[in-house]
C-alpha atoms as a PDB file:
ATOM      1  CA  UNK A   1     -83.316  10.168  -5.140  1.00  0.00           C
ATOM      2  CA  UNK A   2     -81.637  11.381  -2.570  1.00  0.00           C
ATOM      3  CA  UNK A   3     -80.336  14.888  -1.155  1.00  0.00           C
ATOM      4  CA  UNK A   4     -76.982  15.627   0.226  1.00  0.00           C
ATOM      5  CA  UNK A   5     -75.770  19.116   2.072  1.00  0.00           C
ATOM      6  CA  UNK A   6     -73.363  20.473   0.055  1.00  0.00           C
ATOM      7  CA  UNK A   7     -70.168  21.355   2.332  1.00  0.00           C
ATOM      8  CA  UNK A   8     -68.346  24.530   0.776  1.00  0.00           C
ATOM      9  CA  UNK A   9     -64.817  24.241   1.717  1.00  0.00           C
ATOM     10  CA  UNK A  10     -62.362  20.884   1.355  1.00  0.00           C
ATOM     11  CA  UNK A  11     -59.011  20.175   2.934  1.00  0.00           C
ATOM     12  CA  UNK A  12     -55.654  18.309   1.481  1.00  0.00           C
ATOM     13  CA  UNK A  13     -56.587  15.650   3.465  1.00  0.00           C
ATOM     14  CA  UNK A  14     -60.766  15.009   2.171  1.00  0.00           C
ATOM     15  CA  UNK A  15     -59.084  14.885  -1.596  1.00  0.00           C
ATOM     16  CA  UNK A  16     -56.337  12.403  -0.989  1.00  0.00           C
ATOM     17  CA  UNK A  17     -58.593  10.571   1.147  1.00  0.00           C
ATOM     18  CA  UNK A  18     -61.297  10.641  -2.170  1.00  0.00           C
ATOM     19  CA  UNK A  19     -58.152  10.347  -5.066  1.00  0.00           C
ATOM     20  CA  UNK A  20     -59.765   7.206  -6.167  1.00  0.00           C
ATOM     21  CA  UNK A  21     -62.944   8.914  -6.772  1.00  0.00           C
ATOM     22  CA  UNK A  22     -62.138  12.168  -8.208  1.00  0.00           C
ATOM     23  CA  UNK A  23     -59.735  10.623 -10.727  1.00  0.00           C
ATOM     24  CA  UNK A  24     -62.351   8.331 -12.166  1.00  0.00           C
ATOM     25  CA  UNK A  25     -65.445  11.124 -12.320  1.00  0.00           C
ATOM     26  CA  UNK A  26     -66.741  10.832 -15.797  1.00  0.00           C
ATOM     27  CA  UNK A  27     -66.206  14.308 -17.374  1.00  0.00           C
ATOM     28  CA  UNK A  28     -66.865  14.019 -20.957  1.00  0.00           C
ATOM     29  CA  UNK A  29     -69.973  14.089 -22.496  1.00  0.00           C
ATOM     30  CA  UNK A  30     -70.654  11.345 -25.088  1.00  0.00           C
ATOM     31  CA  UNK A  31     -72.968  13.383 -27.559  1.00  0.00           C
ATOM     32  CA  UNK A  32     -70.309  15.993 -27.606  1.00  0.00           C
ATOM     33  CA  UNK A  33     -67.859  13.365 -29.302  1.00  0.00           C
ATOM     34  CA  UNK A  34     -70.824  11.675 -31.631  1.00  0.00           C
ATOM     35  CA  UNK A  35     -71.400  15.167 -32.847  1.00  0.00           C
ATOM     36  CA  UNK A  36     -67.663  15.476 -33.740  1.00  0.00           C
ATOM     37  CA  UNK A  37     -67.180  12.131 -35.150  1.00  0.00           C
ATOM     38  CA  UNK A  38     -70.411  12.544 -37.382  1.00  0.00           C
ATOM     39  CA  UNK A  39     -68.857  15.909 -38.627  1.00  0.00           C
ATOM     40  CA  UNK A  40     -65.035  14.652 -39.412  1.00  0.00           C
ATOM     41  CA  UNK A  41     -64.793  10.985 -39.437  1.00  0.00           C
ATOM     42  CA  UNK A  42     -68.395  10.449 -41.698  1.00  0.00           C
ATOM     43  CA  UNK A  43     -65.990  10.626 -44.847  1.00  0.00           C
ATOM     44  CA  UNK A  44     -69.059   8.985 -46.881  1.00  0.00           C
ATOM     45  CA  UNK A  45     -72.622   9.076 -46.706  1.00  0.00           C
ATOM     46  CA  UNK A  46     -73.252   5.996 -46.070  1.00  0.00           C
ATOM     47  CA  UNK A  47     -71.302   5.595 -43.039  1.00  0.00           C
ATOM     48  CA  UNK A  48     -72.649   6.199 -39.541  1.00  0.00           C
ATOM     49  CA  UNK A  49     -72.025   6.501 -35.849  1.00  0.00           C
ATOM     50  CA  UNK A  50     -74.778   5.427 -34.200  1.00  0.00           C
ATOM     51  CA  UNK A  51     -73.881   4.778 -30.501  1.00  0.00           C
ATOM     52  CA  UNK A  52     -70.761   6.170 -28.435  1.00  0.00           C
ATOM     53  CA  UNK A  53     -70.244   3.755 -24.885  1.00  0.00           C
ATOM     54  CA  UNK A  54     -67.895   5.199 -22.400  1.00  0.00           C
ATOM     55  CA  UNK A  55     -66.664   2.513 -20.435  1.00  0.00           C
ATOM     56  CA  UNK A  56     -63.307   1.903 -18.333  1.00  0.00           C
ATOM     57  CA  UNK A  57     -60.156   0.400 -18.971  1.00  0.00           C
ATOM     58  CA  UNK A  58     -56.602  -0.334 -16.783  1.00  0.00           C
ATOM     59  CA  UNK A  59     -54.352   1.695 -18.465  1.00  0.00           C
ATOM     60  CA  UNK A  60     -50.831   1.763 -16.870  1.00  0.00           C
ATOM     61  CA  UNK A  61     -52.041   0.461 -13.454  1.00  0.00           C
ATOM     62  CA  UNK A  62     -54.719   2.548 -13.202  1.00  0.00           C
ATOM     63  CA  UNK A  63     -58.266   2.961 -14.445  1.00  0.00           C
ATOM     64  CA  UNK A  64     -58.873   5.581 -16.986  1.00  0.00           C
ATOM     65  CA  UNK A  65     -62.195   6.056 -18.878  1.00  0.00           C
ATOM     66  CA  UNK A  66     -62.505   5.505 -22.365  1.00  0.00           C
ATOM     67  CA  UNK A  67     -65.440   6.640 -25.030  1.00  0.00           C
ATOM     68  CA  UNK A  68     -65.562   3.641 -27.696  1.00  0.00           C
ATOM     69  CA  UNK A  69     -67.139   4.301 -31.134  1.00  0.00           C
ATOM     70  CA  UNK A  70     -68.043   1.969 -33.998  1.00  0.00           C
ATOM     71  CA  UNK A  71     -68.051   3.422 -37.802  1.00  0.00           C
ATOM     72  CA  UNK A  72     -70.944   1.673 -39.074  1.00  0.00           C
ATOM     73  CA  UNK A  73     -72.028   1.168 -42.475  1.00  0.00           C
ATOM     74  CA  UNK A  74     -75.120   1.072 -43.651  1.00  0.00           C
ATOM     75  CA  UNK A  75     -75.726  -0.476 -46.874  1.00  0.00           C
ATOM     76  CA  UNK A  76     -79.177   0.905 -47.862  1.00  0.00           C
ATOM     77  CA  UNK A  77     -76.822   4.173 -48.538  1.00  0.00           C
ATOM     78  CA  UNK A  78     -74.504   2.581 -51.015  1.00  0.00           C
ATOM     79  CA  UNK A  79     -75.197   3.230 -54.383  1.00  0.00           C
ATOM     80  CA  UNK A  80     -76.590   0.341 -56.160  1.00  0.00           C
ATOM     81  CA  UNK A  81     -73.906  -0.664 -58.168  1.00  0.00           C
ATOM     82  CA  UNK A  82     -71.937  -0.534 -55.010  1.00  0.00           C
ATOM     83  CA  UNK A  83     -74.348  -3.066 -53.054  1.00  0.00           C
ATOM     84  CA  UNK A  84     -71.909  -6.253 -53.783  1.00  0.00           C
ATOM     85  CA  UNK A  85     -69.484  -7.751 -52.256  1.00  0.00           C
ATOM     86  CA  UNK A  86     -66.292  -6.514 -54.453  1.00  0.00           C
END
């Protein structure tokens, strides 16, 4: 680990010079959207969430981070006459 001085005050010219770097600082918090995909997108009980991956992707010409979630389902919460393949 490593410390850094924190400066107080920025110019114009230090933000344009970091644009790159400012417009790709990760801001959202994954837990924050597994919470709220568990609470609206869980339409059964037997489906899950179980990982959120934020990752980056060009999007019109430029990179823009992305959160990526699977539904899962897990099978050991279907009923049992469910547990087929119909």
């Amino acid at each position: 680990m490593r410390n850094f001085d924190a400066e107080p005050s920025l110019d114009t010219s230090q933000l344009e010079q970091n644009r790159p770097t400012l417009d790709n600082v990760r801001l959202w918090d994954w837990r924050a959207l597994q919470d709220t995909l568990r609470q609206i997108q869980e339409i059964r009980t037997y489906y899950d969430f179980a990982d959120v991956d934020v990752d980056r992707y060009t999007v019109g010409g430029s990179t823009r981070q992305m959160m990526l979630a699977a539904r899962e389902l897990d099978v050991d919460k279907l009923p049992e006459q469910s547990r087929n393949w119909v």
